[in-house]
PDB file of N, CA and C in Angstrom:
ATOM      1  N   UNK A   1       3.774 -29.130   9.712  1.00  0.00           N
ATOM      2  CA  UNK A   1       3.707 -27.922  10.504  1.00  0.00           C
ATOM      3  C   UNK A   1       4.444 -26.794   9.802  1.00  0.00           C
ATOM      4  N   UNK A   2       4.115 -25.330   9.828  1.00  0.00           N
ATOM      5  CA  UNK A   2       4.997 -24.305   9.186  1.00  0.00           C
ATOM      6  C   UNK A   2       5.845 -23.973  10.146  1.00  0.00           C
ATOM      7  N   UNK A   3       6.897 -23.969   9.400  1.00  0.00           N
ATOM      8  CA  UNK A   3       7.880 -23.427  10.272  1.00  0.00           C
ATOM      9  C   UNK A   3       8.316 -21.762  11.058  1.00  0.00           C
ATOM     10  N   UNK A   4       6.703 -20.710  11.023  1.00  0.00           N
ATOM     11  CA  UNK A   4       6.895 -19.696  11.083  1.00  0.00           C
ATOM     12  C   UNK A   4       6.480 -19.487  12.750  1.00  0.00           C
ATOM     13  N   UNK A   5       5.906 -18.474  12.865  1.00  0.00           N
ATOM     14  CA  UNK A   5       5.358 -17.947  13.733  1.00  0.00           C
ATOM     15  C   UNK A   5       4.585 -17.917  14.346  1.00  0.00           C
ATOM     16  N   UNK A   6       3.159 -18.384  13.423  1.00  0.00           N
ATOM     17  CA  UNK A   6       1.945 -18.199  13.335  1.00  0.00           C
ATOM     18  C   UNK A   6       1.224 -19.665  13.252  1.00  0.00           C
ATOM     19  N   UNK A   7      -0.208 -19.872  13.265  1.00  0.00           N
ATOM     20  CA  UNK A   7      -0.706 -20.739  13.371  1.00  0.00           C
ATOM     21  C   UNK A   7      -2.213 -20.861  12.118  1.00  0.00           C
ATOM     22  N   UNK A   8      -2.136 -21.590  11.720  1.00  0.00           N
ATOM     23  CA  UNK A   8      -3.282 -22.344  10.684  1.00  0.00           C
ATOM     24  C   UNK A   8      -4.570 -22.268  11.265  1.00  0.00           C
ATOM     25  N   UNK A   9      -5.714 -21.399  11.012  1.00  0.00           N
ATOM     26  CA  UNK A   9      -6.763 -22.254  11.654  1.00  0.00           C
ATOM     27  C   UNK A   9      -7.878 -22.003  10.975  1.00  0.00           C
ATOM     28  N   UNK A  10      -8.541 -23.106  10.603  1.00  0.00           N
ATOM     29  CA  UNK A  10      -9.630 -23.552   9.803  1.00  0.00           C
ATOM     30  C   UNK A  10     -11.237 -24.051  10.913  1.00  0.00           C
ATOM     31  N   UNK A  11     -12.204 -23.731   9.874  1.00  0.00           N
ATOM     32  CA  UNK A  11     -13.267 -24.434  10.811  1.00  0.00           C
ATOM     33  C   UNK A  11     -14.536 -25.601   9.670  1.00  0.00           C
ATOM     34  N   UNK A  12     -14.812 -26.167  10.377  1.00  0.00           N
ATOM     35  CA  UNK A  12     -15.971 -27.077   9.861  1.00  0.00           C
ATOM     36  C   UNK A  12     -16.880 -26.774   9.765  1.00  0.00           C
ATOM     37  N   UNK A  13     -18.173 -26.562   9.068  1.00  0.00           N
ATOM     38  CA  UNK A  13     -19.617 -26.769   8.815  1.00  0.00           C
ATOM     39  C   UNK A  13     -19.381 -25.025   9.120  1.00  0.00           C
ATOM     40  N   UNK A  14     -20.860 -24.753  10.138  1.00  0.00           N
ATOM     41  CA  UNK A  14     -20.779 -23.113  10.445  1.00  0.00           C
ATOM     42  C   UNK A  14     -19.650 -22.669  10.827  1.00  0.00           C
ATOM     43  N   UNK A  15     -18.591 -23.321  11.478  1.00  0.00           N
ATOM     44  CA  UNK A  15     -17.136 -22.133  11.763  1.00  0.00           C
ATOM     45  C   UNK A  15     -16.474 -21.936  10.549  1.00  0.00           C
ATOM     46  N   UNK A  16     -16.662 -22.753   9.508  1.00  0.00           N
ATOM     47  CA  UNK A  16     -16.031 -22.213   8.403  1.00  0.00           C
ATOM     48  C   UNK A  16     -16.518 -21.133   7.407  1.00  0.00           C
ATOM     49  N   UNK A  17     -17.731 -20.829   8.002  1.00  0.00           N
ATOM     50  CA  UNK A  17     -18.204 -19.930   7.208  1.00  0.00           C
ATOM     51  C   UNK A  17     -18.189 -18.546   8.182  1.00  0.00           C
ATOM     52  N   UNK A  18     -18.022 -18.774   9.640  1.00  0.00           N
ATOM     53  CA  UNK A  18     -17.643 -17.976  10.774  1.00  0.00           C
ATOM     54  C   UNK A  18     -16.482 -17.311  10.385  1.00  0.00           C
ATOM     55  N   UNK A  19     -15.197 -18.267   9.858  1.00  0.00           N
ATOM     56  CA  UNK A  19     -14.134 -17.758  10.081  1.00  0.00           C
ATOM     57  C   UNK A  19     -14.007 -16.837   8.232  1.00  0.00           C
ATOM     58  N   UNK A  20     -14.650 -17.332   7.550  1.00  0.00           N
ATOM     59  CA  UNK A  20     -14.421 -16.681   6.488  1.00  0.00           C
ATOM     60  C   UNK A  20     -15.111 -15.347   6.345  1.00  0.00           C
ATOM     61  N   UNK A  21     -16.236 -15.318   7.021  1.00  0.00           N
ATOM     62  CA  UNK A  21     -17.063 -13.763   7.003  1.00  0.00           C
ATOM     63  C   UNK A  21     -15.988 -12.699   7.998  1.00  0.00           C
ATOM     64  N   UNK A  22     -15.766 -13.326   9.430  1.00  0.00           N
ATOM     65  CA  UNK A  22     -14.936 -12.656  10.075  1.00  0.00           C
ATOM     66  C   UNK A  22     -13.569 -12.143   9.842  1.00  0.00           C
ATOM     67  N   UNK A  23     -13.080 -13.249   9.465  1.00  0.00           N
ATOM     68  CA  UNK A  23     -11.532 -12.846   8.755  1.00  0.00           C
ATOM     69  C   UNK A  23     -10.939 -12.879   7.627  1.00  0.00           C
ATOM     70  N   UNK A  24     -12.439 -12.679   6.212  1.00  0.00           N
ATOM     71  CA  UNK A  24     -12.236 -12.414   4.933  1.00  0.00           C
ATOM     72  C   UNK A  24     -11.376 -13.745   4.217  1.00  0.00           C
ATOM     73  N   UNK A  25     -11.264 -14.751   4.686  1.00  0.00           N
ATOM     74  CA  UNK A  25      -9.812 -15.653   4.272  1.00  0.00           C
ATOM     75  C   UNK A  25     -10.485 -17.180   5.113  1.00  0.00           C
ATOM     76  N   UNK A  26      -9.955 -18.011   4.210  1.00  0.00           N
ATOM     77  CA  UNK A  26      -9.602 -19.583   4.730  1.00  0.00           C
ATOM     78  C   UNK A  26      -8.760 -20.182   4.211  1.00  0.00           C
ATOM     79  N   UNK A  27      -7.810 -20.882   4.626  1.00  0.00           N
ATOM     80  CA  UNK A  27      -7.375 -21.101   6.381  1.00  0.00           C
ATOM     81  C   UNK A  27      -7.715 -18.992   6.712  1.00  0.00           C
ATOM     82  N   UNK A  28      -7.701 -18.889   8.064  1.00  0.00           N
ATOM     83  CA  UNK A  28      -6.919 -17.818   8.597  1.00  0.00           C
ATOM     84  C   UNK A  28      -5.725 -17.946   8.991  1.00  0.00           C
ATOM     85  N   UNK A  29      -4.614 -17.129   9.401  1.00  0.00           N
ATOM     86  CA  UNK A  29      -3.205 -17.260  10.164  1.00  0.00           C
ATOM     87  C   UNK A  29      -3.021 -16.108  10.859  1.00  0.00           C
ATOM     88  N   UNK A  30      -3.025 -16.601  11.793  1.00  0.00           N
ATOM     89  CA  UNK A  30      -2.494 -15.863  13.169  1.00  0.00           C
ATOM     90  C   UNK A  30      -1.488 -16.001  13.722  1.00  0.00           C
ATOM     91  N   UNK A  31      -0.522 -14.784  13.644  1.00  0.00           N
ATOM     92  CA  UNK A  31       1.024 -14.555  14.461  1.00  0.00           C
ATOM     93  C   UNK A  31       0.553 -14.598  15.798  1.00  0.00           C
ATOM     94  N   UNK A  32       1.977 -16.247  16.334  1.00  0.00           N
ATOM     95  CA  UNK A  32       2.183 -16.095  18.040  1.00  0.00           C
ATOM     96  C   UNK A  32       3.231 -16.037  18.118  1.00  0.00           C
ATOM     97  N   UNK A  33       3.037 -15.186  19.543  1.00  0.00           N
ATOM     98  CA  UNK A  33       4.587 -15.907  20.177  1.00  0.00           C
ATOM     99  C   UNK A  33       4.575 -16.776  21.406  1.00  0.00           C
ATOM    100  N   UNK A  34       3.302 -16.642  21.325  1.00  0.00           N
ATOM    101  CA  UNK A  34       3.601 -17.771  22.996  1.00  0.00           C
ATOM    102  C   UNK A  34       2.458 -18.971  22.635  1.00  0.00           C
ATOM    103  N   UNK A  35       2.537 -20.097  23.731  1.00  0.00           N
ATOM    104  CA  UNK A  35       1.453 -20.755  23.226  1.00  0.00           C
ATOM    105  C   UNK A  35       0.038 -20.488  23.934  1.00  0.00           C
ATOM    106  N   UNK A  36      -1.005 -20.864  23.765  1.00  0.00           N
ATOM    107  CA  UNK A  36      -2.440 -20.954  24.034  1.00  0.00           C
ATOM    108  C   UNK A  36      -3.132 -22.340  23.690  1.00  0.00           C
ATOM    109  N   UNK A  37      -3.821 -21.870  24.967  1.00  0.00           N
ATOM    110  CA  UNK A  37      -5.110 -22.937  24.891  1.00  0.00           C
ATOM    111  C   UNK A  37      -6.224 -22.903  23.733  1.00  0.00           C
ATOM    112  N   UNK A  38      -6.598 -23.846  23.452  1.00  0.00           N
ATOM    113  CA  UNK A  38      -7.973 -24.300  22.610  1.00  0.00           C
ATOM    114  C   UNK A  38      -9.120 -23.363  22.890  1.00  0.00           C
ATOM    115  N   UNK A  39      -9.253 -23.297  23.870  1.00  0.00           N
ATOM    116  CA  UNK A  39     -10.141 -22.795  24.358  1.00  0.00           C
ATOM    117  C   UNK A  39     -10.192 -21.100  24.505  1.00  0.00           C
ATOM    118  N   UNK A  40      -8.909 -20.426  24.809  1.00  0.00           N
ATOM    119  CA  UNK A  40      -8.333 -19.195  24.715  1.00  0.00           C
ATOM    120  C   UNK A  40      -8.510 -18.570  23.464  1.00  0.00           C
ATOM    121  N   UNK A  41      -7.798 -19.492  22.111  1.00  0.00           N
ATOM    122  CA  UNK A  41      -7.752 -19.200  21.271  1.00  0.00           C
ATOM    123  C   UNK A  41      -9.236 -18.909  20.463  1.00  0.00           C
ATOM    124  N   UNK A  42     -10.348 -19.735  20.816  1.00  0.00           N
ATOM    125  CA  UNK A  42     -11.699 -19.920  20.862  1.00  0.00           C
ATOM    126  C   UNK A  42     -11.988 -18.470  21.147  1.00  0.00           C
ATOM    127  N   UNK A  43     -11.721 -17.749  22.695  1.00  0.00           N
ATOM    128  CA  UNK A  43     -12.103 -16.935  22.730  1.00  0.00           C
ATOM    129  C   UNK A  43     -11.627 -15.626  21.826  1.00  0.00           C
ATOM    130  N   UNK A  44     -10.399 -15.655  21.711  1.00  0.00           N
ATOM    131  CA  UNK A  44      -9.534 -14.938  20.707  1.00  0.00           C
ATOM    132  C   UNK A  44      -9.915 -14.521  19.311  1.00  0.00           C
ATOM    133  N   UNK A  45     -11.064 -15.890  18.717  1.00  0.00           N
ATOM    134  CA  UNK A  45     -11.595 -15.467  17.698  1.00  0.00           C
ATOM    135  C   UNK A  45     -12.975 -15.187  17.381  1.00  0.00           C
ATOM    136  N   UNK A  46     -12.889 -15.154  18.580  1.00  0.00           N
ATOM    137  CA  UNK A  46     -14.837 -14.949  18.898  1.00  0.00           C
ATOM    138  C   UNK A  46     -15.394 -16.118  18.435  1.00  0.00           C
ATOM    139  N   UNK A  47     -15.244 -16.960  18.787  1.00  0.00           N
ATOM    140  CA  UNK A  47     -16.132 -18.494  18.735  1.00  0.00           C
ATOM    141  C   UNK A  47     -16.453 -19.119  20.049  1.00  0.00           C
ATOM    142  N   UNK A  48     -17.827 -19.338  20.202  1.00  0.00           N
ATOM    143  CA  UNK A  48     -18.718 -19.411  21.418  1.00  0.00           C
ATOM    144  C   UNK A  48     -18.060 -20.904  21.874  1.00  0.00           C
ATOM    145  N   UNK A  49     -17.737 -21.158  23.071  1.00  0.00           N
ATOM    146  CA  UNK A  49     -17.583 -22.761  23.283  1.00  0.00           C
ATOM    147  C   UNK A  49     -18.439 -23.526  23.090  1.00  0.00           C
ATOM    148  N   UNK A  50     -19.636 -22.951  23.250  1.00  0.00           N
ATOM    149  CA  UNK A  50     -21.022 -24.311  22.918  1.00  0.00           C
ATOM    150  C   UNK A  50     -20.692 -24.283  21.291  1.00  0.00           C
ATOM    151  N   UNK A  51     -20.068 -23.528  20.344  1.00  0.00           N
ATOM    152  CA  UNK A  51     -20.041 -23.682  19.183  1.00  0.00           C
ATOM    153  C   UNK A  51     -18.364 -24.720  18.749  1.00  0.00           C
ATOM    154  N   UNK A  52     -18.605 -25.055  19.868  1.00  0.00           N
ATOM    155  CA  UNK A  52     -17.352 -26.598  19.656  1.00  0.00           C
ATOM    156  C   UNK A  52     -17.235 -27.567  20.464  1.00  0.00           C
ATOM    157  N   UNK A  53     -17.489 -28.714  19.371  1.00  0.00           N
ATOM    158  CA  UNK A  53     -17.417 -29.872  19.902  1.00  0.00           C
ATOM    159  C   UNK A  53     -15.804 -30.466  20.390  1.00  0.00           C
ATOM    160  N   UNK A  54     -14.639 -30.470  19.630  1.00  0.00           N
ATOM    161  CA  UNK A  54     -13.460 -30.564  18.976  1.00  0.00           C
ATOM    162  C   UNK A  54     -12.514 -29.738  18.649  1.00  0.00           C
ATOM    163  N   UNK A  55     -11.104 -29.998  18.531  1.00  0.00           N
ATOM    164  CA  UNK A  55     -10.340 -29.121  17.800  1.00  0.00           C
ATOM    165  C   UNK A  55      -9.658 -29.974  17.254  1.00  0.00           C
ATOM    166  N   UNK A  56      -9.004 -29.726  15.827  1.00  0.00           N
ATOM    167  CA  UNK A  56      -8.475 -30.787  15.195  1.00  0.00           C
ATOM    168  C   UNK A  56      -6.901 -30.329  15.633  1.00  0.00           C
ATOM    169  N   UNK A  57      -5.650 -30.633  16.145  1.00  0.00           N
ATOM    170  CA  UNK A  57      -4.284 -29.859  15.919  1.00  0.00           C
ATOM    171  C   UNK A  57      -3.431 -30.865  15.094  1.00  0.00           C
ATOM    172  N   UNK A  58      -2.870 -30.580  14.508  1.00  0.00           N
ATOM    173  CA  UNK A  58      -2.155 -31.263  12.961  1.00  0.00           C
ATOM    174  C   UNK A  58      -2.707 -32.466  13.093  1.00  0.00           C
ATOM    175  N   UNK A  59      -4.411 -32.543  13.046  1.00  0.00           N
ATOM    176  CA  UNK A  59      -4.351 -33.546  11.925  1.00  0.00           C
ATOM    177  C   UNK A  59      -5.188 -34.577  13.140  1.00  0.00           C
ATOM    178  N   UNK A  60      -4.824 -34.374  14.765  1.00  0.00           N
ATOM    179  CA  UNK A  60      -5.370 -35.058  16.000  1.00  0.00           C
ATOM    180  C   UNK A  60      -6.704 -34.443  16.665  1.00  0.00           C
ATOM    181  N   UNK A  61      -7.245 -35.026  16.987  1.00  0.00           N
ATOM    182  CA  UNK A  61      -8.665 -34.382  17.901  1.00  0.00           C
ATOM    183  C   UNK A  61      -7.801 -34.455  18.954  1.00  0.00           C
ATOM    184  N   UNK A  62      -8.615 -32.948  19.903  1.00  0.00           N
ATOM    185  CA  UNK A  62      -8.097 -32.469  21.220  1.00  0.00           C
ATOM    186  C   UNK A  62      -9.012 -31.925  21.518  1.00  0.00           C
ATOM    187  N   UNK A  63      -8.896 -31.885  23.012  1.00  0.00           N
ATOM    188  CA  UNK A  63      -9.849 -30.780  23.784  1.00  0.00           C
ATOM    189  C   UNK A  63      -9.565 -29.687  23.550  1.00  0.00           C
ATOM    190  N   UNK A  64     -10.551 -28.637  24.290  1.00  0.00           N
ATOM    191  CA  UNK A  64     -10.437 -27.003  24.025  1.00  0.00           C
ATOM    192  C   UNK A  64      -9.161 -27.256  25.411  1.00  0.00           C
ATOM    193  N   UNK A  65      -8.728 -27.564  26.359  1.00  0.00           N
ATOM    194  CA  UNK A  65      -7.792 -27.449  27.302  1.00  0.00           C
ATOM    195  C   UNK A  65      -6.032 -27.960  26.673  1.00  0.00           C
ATOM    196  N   UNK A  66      -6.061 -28.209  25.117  1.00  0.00           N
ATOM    197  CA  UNK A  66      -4.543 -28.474  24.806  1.00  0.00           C
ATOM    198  C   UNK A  66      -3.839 -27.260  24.120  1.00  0.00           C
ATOM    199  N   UNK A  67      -2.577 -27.179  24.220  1.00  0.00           N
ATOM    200  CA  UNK A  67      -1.792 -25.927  24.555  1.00  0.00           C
ATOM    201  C   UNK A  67      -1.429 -26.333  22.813  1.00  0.00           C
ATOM    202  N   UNK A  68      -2.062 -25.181  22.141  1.00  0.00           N
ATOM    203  CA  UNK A  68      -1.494 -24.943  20.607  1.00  0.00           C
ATOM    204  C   UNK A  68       0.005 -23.605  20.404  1.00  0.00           C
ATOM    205  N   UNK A  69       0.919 -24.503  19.770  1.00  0.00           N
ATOM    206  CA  UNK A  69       1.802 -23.334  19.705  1.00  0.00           C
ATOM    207  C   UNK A  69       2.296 -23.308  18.306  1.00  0.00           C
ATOM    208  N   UNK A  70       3.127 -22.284  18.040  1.00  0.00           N
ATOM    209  CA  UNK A  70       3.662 -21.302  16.994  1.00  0.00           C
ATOM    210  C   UNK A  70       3.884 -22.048  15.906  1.00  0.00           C
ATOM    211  N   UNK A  71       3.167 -22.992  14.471  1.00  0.00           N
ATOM    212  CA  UNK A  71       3.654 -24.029  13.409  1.00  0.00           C
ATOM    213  C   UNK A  71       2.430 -24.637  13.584  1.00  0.00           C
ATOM    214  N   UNK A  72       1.307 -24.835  14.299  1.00  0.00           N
ATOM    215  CA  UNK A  72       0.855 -25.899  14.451  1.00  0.00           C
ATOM    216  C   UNK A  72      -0.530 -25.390  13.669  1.00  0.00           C
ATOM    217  N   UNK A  73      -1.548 -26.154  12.663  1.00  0.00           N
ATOM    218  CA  UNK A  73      -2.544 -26.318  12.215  1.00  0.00           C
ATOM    219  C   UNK A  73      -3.857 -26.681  13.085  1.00  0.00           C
ATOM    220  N   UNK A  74      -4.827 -25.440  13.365  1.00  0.00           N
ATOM    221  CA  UNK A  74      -5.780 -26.187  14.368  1.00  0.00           C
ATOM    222  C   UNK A  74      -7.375 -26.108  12.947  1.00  0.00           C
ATOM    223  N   UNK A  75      -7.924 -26.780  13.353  1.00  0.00           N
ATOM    224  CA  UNK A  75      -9.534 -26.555  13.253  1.00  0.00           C
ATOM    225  C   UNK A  75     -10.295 -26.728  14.097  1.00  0.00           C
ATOM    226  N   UNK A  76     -11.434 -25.807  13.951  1.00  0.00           N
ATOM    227  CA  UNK A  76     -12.814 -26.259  14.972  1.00  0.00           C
ATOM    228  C   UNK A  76     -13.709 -27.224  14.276  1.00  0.00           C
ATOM    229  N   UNK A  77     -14.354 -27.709  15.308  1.00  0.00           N
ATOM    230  CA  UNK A  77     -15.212 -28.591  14.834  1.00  0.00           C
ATOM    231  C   UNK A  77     -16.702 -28.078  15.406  1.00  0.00           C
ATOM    232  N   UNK A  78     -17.963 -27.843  14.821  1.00  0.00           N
ATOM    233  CA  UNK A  78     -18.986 -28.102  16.006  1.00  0.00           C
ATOM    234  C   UNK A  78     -19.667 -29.540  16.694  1.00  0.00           C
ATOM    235  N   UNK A  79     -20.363 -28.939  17.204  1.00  0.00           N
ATOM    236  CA  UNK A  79     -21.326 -30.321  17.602  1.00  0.00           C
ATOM    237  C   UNK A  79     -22.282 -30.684  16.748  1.00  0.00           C
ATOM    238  N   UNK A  80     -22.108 -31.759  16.536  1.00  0.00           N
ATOM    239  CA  UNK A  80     -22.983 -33.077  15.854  1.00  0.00           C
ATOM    240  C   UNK A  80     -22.504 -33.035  14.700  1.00  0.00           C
ATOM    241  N   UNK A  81     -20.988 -32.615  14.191  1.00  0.00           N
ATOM    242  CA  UNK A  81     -20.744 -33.056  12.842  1.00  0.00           C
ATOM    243  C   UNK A  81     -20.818 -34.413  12.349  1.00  0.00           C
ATOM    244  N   UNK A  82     -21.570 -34.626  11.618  1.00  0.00           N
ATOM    245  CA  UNK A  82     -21.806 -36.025  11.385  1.00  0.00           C
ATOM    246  C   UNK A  82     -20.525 -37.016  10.851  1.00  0.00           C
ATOM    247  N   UNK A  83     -20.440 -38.401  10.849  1.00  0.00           N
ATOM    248  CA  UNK A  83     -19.296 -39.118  10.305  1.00  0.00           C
ATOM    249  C   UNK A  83     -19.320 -40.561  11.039  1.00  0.00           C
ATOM    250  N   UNK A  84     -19.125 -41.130  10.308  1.00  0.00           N
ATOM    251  CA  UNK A  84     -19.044 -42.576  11.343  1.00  0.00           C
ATOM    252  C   UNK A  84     -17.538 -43.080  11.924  1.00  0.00           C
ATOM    253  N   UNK A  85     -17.096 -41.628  11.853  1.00  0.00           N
ATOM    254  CA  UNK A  85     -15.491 -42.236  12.860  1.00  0.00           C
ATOM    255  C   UNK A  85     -15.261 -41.435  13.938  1.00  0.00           C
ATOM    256  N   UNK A  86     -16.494 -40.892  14.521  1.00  0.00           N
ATOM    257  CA  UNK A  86     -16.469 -39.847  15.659  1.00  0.00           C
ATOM    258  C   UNK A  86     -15.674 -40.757  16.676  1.00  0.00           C
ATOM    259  N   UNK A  87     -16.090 -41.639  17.191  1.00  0.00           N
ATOM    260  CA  UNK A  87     -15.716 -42.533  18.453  1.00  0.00           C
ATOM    261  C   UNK A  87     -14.209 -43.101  18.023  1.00  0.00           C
ATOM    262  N   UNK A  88     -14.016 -44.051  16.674  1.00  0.00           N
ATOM    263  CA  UNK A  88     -12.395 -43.865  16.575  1.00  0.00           C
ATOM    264  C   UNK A  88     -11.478 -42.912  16.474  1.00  0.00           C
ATOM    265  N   UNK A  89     -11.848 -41.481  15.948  1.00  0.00           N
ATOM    266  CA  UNK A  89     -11.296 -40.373  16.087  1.00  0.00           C
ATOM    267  C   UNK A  89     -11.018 -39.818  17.564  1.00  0.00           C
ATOM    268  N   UNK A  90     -11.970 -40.086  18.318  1.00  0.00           N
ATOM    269  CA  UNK A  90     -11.792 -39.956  19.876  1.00  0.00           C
ATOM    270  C   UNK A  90     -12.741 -38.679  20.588  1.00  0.00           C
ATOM    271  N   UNK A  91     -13.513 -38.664  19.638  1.00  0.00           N
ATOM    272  CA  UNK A  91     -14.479 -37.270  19.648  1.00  0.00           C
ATOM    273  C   UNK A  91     -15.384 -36.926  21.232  1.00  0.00           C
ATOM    274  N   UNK A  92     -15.795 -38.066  21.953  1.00  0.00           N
ATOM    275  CA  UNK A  92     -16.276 -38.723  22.007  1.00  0.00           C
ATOM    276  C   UNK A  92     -15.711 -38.364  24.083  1.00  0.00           C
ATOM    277  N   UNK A  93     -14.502 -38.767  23.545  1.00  0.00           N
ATOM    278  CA  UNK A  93     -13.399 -38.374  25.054  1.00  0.00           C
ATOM    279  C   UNK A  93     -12.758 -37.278  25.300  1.00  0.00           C
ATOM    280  N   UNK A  94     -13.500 -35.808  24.355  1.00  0.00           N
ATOM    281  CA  UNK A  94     -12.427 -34.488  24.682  1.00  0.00           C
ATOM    282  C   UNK A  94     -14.057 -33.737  25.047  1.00  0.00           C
ATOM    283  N   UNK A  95     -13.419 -32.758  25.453  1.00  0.00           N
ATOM    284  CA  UNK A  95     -14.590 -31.553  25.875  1.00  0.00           C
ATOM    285  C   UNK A  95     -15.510 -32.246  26.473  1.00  0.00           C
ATOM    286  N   UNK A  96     -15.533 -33.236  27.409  1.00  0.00           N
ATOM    287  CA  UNK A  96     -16.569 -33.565  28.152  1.00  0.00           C
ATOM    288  C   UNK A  96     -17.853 -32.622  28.631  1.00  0.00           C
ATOM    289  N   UNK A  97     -16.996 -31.366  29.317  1.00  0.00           N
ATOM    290  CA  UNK A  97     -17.632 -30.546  30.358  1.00  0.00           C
ATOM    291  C   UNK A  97     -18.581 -29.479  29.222  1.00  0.00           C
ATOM    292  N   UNK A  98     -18.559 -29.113  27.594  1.00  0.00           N
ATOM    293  CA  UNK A  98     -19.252 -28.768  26.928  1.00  0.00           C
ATOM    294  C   UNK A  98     -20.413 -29.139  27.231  1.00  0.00           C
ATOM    295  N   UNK A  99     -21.520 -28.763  27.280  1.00  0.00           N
ATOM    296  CA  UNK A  99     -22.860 -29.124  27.476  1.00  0.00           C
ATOM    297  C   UNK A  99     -23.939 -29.377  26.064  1.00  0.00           C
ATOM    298  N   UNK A 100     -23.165 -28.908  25.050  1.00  0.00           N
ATOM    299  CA  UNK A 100     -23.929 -29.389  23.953  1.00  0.00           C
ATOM    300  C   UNK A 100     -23.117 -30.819  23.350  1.00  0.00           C
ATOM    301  N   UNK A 101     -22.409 -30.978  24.006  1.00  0.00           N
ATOM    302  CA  UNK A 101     -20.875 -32.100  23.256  1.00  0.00           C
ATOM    303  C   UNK A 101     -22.128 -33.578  24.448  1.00  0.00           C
ATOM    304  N   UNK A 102     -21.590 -34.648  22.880  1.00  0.00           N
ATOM    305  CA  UNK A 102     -22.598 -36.208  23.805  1.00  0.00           C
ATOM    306  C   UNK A 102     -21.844 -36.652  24.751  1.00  0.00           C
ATOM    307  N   UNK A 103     -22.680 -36.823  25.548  1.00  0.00           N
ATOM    308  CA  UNK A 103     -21.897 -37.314  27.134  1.00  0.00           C
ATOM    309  C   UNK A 103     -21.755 -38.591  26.985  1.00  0.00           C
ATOM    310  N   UNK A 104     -20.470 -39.143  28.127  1.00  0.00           N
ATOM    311  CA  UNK A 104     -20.144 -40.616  27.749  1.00  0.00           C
ATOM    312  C   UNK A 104     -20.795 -40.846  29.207  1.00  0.00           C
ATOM    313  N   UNK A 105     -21.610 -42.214  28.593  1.00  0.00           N
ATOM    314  CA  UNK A 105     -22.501 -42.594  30.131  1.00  0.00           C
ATOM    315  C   UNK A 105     -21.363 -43.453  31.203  1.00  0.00           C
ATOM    316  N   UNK A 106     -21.065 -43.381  32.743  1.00  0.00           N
ATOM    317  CA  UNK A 106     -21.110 -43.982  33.233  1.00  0.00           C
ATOM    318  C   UNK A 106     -21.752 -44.598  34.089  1.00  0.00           C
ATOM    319  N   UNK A 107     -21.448 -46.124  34.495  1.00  0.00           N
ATOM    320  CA  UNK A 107     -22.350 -47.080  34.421  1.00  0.00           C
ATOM    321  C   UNK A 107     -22.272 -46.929  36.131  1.00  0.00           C
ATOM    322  N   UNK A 108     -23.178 -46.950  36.685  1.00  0.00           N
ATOM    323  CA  UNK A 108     -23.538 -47.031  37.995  1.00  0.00           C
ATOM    324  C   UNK A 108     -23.290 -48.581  38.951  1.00  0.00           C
ATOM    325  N   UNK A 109     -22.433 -48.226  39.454  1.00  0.00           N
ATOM    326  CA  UNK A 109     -22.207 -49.780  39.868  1.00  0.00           C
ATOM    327  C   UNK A 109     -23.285 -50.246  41.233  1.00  0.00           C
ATOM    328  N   UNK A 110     -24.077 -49.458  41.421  1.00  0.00           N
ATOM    329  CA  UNK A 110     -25.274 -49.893  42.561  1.00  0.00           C
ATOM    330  C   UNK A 110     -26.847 -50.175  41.907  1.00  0.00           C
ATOM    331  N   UNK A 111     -26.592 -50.052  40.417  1.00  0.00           N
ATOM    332  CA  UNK A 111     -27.540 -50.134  39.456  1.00  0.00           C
ATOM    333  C   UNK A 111     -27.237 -51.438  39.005  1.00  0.00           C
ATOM    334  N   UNK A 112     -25.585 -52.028  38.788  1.00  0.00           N
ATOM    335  CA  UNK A 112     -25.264 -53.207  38.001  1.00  0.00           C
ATOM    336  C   UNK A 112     -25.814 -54.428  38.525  1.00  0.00           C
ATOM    337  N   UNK A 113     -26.168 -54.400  40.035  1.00  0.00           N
ATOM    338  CA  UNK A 113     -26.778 -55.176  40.839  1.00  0.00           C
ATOM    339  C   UNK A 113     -27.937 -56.172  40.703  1.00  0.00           C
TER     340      UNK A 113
END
């Protein structure tokens, strides 16, 4: 983590080419002083929520609802980045309520019958 002010943030596949047209630079860094949401910060940089599946924060997958503060390294991720460690990474269990993000089925227990 840096020990400054500000925060790291990188993106995957199209956000990385989002964040480099928009803010001339990759990583970008952005001075805080307070913390924010995933999702806030999303809006902060003009990145659409259907344009995320994920956020990486040092290094962990999180939902757009976890509170990033002042040192900490985020990336976006979109939907359907490919990889075969989506589900051990935990991809899988954040941003449910995204509508382009894969839904985890539950099993109907009047169906199990």
């Amino acid at each position: 983590m840096q020990e400054n002010g500000r925060i790291e943030i990188r993106g995957f596949l199209k956000l990385d080419s989002f964040i480099k047209k928009k803010f001339g630079t990759m990583p970008y860094f952005l001075e805080m002083d307070n913390s924010i949401s995933g999702g806030d910060l999303a809006k902060l940089l003009g990145i659409e929520r259907e344009d995320i599946e994920v956020i990486f924060v040092n290094g962990f997958v999180e939902g757009l609802d976890f509170m990033i503060k002042k040192g900490d390294r985020v990336a976006f991720l979109p939907p359907g980045c490919p990889g075969p460690y989506r589900i051990a990474l935990g991809f899988y269990g954040k941003n449910q309520d995204n509508p382009a993000n894969f839904k985890i089925q539950k099993k109907d227990a009047a169906t199990d019958s």
